[in-house]
PDB file of N, CA and C in Angstrom:
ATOM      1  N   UNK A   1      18.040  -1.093   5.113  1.00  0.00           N
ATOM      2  CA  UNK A   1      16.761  -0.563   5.561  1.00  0.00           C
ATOM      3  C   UNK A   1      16.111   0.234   4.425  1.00  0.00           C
ATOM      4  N   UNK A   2      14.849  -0.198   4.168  1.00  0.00           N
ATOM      5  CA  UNK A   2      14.068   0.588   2.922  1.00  0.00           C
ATOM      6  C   UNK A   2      14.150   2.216   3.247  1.00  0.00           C
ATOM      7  N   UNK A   3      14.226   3.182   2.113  1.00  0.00           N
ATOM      8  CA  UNK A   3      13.513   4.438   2.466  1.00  0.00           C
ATOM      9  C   UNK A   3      12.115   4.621   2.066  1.00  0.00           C
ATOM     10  N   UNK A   4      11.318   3.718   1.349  1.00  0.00           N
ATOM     11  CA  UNK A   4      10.210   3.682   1.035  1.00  0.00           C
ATOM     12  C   UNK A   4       9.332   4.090   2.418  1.00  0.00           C
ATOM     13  N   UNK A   5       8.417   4.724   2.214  1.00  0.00           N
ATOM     14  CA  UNK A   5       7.309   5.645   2.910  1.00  0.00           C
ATOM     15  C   UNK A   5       5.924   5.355   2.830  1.00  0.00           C
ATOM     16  N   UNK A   6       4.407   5.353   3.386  1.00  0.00           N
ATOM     17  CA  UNK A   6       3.378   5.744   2.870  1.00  0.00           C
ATOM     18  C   UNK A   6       2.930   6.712   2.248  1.00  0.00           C
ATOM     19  N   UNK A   7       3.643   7.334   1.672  1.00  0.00           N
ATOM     20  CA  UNK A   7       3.779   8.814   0.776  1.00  0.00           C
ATOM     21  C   UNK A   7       4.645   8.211  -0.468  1.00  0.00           C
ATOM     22  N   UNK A   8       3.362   7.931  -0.972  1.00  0.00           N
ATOM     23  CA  UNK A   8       3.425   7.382  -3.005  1.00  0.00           C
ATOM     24  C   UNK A   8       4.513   7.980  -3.946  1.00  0.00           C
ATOM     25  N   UNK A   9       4.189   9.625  -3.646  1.00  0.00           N
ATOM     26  CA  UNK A   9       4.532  10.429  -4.699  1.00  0.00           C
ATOM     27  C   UNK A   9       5.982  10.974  -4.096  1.00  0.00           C
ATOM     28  N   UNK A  10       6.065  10.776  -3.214  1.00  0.00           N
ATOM     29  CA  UNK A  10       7.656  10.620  -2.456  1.00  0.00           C
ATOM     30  C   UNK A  10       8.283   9.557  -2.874  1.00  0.00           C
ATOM     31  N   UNK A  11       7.786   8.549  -2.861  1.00  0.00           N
ATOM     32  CA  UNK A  11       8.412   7.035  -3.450  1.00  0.00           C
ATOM     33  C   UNK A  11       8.701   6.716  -4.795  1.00  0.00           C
ATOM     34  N   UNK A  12       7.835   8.127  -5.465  1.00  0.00           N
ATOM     35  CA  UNK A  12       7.691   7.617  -6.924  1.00  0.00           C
ATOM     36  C   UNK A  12       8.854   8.094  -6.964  1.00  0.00           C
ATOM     37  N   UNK A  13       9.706   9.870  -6.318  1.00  0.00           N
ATOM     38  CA  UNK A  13      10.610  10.595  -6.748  1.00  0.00           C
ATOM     39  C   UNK A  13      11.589   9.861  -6.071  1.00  0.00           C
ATOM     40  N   UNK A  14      11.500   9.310  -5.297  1.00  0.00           N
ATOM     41  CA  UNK A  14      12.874   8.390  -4.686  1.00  0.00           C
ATOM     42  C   UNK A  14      13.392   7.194  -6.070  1.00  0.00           C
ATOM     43  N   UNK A  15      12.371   6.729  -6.950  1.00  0.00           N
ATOM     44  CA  UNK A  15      12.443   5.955  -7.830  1.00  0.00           C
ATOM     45  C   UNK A  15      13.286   6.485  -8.655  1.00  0.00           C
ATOM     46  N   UNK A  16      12.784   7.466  -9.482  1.00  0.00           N
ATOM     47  CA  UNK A  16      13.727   8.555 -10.116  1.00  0.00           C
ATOM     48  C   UNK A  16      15.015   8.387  -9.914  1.00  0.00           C
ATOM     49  N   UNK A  17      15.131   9.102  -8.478  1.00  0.00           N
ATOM     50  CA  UNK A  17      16.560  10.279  -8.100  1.00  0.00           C
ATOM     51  C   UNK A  17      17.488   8.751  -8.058  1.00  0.00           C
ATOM     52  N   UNK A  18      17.149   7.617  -7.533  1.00  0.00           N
ATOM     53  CA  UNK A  18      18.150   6.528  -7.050  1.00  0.00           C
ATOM     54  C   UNK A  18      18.292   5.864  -8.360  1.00  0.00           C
ATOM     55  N   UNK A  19      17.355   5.124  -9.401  1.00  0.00           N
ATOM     56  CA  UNK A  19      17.863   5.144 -10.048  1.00  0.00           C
ATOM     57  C   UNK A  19      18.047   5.972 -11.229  1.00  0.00           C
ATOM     58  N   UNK A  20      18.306   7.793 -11.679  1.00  0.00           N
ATOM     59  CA  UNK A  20      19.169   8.230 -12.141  1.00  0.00           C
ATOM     60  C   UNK A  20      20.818   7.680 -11.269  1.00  0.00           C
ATOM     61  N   UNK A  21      20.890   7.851 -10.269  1.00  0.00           N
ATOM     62  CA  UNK A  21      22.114   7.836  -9.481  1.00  0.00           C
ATOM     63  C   UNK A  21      22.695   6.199 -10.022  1.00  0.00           C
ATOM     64  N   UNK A  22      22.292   5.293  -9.947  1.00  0.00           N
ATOM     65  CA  UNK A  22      22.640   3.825  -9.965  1.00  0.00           C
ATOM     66  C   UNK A  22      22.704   3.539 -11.302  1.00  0.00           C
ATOM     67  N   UNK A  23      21.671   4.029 -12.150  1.00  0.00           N
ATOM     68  CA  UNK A  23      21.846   3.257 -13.802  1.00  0.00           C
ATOM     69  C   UNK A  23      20.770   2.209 -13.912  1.00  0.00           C
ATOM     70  N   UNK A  24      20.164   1.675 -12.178  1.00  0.00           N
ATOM     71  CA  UNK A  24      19.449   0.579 -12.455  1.00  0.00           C
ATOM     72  C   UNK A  24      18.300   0.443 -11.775  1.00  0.00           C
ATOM     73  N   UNK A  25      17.344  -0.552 -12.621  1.00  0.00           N
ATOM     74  CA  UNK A  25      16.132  -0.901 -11.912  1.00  0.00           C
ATOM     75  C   UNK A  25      15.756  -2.233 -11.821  1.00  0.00           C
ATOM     76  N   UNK A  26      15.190  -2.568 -10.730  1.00  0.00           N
ATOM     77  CA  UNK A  26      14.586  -3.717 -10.551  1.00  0.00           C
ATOM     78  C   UNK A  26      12.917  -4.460 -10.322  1.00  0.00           C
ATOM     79  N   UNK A  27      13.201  -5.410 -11.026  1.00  0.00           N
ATOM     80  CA  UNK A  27      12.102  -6.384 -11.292  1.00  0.00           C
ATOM     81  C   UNK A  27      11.936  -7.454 -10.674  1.00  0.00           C
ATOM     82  N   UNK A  28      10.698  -8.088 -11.096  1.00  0.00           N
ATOM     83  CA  UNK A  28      10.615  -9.439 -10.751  1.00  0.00           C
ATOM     84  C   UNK A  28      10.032 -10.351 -11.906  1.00  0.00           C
ATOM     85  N   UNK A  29      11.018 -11.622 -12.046  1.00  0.00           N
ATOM     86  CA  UNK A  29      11.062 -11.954 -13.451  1.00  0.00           C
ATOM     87  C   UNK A  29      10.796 -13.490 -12.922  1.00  0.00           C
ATOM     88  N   UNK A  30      10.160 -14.415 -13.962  1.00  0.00           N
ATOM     89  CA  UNK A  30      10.226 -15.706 -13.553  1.00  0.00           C
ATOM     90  C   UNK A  30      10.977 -16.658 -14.255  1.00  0.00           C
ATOM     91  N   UNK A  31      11.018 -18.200 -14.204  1.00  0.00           N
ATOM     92  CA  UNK A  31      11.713 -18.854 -15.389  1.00  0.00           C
ATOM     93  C   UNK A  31      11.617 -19.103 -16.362  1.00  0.00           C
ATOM     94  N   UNK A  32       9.880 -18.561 -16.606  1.00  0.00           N
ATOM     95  CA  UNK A  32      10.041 -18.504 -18.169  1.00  0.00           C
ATOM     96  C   UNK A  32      10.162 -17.017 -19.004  1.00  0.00           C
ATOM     97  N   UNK A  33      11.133 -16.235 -17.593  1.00  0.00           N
ATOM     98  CA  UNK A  33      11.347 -15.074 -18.302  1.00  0.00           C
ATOM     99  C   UNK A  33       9.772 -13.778 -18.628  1.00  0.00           C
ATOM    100  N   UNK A  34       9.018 -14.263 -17.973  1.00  0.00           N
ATOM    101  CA  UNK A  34       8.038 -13.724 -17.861  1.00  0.00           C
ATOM    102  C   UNK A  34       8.474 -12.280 -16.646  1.00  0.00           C
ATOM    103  N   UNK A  35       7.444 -10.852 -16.649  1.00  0.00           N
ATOM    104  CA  UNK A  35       7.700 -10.046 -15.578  1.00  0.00           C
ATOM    105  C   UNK A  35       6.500 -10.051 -14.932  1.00  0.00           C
ATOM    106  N   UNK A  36       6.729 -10.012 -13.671  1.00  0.00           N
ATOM    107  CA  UNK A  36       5.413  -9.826 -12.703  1.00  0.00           C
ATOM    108  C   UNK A  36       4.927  -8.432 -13.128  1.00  0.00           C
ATOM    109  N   UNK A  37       3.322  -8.693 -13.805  1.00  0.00           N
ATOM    110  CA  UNK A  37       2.331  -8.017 -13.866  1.00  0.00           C
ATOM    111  C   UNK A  37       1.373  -8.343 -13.067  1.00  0.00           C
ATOM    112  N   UNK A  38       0.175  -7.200 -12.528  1.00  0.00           N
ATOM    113  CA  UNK A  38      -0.731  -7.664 -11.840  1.00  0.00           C
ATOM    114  C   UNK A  38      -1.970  -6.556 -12.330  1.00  0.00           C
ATOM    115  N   UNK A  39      -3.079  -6.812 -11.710  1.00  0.00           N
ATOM    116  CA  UNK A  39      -4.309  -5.646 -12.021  1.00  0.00           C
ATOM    117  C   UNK A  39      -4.121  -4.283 -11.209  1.00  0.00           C
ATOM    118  N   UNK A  40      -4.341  -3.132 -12.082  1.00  0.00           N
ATOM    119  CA  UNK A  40      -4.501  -2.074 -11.458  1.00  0.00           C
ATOM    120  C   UNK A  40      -5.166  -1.950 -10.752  1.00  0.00           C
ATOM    121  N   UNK A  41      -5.012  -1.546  -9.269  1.00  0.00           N
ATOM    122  CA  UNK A  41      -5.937  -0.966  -8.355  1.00  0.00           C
ATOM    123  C   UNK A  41      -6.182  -0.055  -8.181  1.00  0.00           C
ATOM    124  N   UNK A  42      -6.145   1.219  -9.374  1.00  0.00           N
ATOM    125  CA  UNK A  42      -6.161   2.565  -9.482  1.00  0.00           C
ATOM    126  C   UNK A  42      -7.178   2.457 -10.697  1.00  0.00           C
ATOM    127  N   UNK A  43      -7.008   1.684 -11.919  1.00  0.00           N
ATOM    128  CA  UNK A  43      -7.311   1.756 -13.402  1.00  0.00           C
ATOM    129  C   UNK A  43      -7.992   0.838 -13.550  1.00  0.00           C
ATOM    130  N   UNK A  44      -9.074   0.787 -13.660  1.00  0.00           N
ATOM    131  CA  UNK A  44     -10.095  -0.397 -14.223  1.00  0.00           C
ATOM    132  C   UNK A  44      -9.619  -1.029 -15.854  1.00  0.00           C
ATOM    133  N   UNK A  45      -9.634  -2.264 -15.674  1.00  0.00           N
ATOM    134  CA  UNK A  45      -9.317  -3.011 -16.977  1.00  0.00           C
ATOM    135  C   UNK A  45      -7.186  -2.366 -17.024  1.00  0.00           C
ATOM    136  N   UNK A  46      -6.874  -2.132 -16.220  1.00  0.00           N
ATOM    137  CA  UNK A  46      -5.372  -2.266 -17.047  1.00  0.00           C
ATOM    138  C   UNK A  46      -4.385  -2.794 -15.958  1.00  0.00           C
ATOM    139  N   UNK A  47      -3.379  -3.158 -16.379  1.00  0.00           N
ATOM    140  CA  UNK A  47      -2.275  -3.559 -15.883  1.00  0.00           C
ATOM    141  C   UNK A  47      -1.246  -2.749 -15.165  1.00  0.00           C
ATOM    142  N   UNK A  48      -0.434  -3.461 -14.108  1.00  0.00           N
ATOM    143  CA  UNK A  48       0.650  -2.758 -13.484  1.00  0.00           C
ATOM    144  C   UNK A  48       1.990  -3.475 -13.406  1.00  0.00           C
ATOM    145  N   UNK A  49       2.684  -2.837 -13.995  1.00  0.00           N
ATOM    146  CA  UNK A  49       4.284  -3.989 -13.559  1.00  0.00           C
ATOM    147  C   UNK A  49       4.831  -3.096 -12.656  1.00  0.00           C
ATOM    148  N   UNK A  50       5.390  -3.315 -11.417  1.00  0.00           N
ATOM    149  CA  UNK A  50       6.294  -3.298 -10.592  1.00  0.00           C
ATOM    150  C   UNK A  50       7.483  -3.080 -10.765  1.00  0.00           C
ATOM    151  N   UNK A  51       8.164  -1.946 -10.300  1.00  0.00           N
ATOM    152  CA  UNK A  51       9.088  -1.855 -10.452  1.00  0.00           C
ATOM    153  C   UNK A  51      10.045  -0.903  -9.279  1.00  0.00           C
ATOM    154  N   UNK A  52      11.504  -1.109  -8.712  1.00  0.00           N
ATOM    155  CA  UNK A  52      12.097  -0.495  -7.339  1.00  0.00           C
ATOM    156  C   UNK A  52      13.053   0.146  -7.921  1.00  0.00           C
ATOM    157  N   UNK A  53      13.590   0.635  -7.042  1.00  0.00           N
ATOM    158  CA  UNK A  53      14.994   1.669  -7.386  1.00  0.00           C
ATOM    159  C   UNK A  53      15.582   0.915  -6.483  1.00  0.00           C
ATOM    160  N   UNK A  54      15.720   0.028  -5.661  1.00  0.00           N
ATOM    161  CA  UNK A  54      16.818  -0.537  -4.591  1.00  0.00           C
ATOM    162  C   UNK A  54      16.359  -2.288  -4.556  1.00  0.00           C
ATOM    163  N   UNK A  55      17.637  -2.536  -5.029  1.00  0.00           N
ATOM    164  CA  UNK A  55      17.673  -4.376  -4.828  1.00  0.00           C
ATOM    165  C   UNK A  55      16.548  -5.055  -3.653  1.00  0.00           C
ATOM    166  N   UNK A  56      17.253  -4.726  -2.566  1.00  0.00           N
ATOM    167  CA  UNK A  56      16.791  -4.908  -1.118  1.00  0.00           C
ATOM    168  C   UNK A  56      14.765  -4.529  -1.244  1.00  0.00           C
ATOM    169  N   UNK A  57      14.389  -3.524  -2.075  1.00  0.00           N
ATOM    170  CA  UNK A  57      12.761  -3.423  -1.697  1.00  0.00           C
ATOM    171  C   UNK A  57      12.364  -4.711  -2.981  1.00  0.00           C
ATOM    172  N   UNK A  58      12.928  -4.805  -3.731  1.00  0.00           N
ATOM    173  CA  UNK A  58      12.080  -5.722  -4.652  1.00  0.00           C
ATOM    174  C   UNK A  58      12.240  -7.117  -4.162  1.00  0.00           C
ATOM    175  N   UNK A  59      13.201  -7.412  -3.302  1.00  0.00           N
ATOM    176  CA  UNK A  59      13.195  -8.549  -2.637  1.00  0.00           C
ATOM    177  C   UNK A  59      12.261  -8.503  -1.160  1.00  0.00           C
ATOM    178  N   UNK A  60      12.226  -7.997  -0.854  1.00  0.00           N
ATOM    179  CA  UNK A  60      10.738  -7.921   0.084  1.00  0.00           C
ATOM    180  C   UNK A  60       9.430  -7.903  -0.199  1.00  0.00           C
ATOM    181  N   UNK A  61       9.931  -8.689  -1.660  1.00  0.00           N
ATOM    182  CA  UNK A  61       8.338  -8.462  -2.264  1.00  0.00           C
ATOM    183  C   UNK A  61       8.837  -9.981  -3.007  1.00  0.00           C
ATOM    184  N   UNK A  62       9.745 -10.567  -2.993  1.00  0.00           N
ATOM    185  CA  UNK A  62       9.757 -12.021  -3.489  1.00  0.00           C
ATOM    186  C   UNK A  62       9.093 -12.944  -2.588  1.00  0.00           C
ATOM    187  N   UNK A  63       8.246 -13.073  -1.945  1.00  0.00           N
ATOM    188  CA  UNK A  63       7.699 -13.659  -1.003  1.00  0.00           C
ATOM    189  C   UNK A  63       6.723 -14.440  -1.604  1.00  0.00           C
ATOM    190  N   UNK A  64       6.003 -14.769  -0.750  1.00  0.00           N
ATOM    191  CA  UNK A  64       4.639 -15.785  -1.021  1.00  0.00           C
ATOM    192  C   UNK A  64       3.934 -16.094  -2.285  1.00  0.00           C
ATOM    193  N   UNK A  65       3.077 -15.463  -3.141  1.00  0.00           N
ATOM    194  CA  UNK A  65       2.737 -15.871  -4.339  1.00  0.00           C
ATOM    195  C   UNK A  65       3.568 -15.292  -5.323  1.00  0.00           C
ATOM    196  N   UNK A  66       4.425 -14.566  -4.924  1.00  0.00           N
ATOM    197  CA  UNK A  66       5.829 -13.989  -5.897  1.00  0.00           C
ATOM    198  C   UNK A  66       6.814 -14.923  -5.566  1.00  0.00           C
ATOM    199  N   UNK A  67       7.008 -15.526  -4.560  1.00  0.00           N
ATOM    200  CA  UNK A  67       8.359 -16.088  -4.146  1.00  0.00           C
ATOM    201  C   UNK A  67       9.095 -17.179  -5.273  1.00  0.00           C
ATOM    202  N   UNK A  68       8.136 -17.232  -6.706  1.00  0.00           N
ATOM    203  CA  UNK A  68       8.684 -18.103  -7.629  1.00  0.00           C
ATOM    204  C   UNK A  68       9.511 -17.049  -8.700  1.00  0.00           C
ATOM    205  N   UNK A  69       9.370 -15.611  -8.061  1.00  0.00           N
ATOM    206  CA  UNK A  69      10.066 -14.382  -9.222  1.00  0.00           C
ATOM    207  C   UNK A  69      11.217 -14.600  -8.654  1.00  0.00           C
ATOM    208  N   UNK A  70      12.401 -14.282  -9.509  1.00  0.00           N
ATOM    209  CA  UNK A  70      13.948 -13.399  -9.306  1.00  0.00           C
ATOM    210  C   UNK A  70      13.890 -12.071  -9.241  1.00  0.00           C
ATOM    211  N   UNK A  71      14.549 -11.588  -8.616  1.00  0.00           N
ATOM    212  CA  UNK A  71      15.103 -10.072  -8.127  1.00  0.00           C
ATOM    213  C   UNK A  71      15.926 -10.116  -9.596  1.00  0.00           C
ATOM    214  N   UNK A  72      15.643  -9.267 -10.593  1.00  0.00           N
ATOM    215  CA  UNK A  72      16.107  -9.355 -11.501  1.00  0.00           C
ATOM    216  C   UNK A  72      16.876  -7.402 -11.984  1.00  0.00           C
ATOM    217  N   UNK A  73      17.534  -7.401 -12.027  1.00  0.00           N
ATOM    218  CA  UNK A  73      18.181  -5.653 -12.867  1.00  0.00           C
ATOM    219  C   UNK A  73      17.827  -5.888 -14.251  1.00  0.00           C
ATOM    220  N   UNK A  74      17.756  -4.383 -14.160  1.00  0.00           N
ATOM    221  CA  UNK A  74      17.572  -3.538 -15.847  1.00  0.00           C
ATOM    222  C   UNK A  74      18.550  -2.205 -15.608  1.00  0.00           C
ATOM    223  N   UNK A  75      19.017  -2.512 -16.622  1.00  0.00           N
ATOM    224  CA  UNK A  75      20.069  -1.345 -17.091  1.00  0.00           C
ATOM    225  C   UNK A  75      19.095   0.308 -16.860  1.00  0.00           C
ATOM    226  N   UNK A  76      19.428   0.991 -16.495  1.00  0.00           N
ATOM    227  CA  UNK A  76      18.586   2.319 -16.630  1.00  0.00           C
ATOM    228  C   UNK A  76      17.829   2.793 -18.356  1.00  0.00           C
ATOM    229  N   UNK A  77      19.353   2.506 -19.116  1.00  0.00           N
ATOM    230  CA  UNK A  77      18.664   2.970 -20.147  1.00  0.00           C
ATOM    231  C   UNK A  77      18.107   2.026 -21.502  1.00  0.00           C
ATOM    232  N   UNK A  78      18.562   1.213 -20.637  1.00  0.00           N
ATOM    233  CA  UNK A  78      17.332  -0.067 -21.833  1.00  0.00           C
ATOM    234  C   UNK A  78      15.679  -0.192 -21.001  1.00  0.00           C
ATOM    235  N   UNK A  79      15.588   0.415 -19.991  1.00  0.00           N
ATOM    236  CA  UNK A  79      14.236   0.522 -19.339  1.00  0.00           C
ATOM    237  C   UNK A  79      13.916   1.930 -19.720  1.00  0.00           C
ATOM    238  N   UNK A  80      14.451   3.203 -19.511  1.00  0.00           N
ATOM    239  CA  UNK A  80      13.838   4.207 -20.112  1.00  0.00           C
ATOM    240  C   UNK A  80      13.645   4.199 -21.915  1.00  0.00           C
ATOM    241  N   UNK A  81      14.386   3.359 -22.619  1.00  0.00           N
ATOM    242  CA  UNK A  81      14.374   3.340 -24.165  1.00  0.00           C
ATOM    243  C   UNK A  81      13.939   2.461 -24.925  1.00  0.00           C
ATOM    244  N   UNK A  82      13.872   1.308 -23.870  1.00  0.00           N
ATOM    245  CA  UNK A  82      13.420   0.379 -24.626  1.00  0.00           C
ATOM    246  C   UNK A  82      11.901  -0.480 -23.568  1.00  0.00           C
ATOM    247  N   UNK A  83      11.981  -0.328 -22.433  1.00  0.00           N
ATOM    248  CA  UNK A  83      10.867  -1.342 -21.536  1.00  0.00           C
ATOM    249  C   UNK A  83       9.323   0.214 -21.826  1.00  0.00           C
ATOM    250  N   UNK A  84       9.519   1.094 -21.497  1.00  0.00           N
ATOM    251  CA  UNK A  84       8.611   2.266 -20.792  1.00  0.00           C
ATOM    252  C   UNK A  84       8.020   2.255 -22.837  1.00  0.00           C
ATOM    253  N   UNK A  85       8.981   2.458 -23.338  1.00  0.00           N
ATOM    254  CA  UNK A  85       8.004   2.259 -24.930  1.00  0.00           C
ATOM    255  C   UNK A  85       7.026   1.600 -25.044  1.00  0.00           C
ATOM    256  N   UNK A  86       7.465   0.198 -24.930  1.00  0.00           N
ATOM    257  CA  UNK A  86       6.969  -1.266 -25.198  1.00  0.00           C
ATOM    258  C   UNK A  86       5.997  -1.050 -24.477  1.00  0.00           C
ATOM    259  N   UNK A  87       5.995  -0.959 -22.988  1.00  0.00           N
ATOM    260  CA  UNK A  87       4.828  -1.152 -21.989  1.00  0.00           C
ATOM    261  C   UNK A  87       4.339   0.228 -22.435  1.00  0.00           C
ATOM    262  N   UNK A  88       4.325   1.060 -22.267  1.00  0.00           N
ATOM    263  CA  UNK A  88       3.044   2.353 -22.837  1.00  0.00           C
ATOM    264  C   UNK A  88       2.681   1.790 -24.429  1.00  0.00           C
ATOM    265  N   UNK A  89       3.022   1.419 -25.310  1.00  0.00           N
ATOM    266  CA  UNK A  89       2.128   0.391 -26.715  1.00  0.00           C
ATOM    267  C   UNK A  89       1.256  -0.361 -26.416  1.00  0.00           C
ATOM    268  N   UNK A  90       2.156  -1.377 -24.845  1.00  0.00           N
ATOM    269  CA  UNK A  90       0.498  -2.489 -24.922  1.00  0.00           C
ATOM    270  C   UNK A  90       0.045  -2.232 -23.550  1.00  0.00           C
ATOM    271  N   UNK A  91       0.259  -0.603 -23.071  1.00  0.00           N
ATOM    272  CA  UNK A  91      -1.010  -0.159 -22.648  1.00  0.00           C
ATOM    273  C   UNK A  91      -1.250  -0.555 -20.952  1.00  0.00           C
ATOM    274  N   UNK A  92       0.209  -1.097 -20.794  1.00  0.00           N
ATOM    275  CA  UNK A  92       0.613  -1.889 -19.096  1.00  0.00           C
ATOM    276  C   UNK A  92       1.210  -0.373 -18.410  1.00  0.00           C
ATOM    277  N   UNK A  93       1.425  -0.357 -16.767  1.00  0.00           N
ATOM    278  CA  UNK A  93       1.165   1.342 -16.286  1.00  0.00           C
ATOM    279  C   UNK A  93       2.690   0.564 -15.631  1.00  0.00           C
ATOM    280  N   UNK A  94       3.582   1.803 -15.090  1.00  0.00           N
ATOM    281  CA  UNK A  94       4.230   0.957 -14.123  1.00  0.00           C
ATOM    282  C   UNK A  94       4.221   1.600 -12.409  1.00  0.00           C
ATOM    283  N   UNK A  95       4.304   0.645 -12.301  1.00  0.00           N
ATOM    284  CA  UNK A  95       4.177   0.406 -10.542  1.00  0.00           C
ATOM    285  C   UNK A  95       5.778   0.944 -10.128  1.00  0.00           C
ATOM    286  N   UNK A  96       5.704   2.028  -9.624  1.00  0.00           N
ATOM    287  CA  UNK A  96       7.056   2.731  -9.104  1.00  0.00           C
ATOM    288  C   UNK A  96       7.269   2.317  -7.556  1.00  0.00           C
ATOM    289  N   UNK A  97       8.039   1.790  -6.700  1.00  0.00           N
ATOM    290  CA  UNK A  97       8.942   1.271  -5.354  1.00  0.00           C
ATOM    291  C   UNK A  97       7.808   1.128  -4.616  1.00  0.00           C
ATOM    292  N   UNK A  98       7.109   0.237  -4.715  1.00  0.00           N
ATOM    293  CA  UNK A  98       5.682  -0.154  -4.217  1.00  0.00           C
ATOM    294  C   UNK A  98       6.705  -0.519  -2.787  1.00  0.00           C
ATOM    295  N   UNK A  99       5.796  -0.156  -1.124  1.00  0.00           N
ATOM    296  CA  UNK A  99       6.113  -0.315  -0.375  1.00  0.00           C
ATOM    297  C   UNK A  99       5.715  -1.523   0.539  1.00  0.00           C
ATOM    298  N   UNK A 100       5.956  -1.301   1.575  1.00  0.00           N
ATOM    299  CA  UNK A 100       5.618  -2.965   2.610  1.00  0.00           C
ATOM    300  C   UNK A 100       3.813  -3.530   2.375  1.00  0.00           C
ATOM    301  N   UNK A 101       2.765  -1.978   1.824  1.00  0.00           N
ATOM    302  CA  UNK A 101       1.740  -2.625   1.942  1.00  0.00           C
ATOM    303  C   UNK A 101       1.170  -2.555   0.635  1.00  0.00           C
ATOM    304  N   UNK A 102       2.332  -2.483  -0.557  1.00  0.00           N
ATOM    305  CA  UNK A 102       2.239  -3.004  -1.754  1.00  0.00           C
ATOM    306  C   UNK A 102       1.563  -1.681  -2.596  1.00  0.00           C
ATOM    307  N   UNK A 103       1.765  -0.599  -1.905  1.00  0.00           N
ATOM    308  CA  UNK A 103       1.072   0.751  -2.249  1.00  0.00           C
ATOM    309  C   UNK A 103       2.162   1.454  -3.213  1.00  0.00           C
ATOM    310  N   UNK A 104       2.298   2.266  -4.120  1.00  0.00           N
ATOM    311  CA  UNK A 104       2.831   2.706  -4.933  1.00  0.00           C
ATOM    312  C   UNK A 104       2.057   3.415  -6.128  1.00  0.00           C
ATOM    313  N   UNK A 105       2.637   4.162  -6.483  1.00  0.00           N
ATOM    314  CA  UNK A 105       2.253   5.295  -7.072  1.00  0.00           C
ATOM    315  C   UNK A 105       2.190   4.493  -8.614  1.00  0.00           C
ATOM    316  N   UNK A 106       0.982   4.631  -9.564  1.00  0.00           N
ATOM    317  CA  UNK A 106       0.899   3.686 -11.148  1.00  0.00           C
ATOM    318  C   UNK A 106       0.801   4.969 -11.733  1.00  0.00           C
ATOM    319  N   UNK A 107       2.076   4.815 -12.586  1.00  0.00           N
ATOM    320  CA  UNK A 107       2.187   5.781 -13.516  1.00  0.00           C
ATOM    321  C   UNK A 107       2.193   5.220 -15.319  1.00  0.00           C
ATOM    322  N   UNK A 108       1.871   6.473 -16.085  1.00  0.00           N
ATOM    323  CA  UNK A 108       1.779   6.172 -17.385  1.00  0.00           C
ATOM    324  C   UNK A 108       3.287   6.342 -17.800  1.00  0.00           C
ATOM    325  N   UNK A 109       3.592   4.836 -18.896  1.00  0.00           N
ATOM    326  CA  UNK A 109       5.290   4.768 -19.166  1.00  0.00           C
ATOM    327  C   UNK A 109       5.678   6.192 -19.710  1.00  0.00           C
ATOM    328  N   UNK A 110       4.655   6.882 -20.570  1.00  0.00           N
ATOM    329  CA  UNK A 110       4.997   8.029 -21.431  1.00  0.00           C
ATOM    330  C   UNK A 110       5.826   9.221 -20.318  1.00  0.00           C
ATOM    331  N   UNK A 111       4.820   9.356 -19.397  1.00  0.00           N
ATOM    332  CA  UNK A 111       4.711  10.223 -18.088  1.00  0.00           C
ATOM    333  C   UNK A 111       6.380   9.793 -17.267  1.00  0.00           C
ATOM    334  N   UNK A 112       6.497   8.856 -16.581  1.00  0.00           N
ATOM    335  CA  UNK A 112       7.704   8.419 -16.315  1.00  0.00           C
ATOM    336  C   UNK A 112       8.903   8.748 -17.188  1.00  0.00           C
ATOM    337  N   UNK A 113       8.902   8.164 -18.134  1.00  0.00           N
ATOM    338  CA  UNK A 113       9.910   8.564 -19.301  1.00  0.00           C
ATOM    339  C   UNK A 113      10.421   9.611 -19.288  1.00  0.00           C
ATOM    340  N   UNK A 114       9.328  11.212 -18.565  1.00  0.00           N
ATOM    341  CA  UNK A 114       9.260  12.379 -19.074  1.00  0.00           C
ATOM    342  C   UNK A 114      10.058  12.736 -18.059  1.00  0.00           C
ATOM    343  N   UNK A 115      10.202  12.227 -16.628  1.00  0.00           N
ATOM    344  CA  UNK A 115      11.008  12.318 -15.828  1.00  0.00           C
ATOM    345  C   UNK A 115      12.699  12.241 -15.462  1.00  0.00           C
ATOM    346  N   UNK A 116      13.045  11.402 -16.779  1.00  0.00           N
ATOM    347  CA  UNK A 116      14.256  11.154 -17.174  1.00  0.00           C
ATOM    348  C   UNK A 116      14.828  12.176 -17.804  1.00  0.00           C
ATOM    349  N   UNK A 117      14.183  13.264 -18.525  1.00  0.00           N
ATOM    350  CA  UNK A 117      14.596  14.052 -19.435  1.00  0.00           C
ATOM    351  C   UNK A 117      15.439  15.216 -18.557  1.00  0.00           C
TER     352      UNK A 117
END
């Protein structure tokens, strides 16, 4: 059962606290190794990648025009050291445990990062 909420900034810190606790995060990746990005609905002109703290929510989101992604893991700290770099360079936001109505809190990678510390 998700703990995800309509309360963003609750979801964002659930992102955090679960994966500090786990080591891991999850995506949605396709076969050509591509990650589901989509348009900001917060940020005019920029991007959002998606991203959960629990297996089980990112697969409730493999569905219909996603249903060609994998539920894919990232190590905790090749996503805080190496993904949150890359994506704050080319300027993509990430989408923290977006819930059933795809709502989630878009944060700047720099900003996130800062949360790890």
């Amino acid at each position: 059962m998700t703990k995800l909420t309509a309360d963003i900034q609750a979801n964002l810190m659930l992102f955090v606290e679960e994966t500090k606790r786990t080591n891991v995060v999850w995506g949605l990746q396709n076969e050509e190794e591509d990650w589901l990005a989509v348009d900001s609905t917060e940020f005019e002109n920029s991007e959002v990648m998606p991203f959960w703290s629990a297996k089980e929510d990112a697969e409730r989101h493999n569905v219909e025009e996603w249903a060609e992604f994998t539920v894919t893991e990232i190590p905790l700290d090749v996503f805080v050291e190496d993904w949150l770099i890359t994506l704050d360079e080319d300027g993509v936001l990430v989408g923290t445990n977006w819930n059933a109505d795809l709502e989630g809190k878009e944060v700047e990678p720099s900003e996130l990062a800062k949360m790890y510390l």
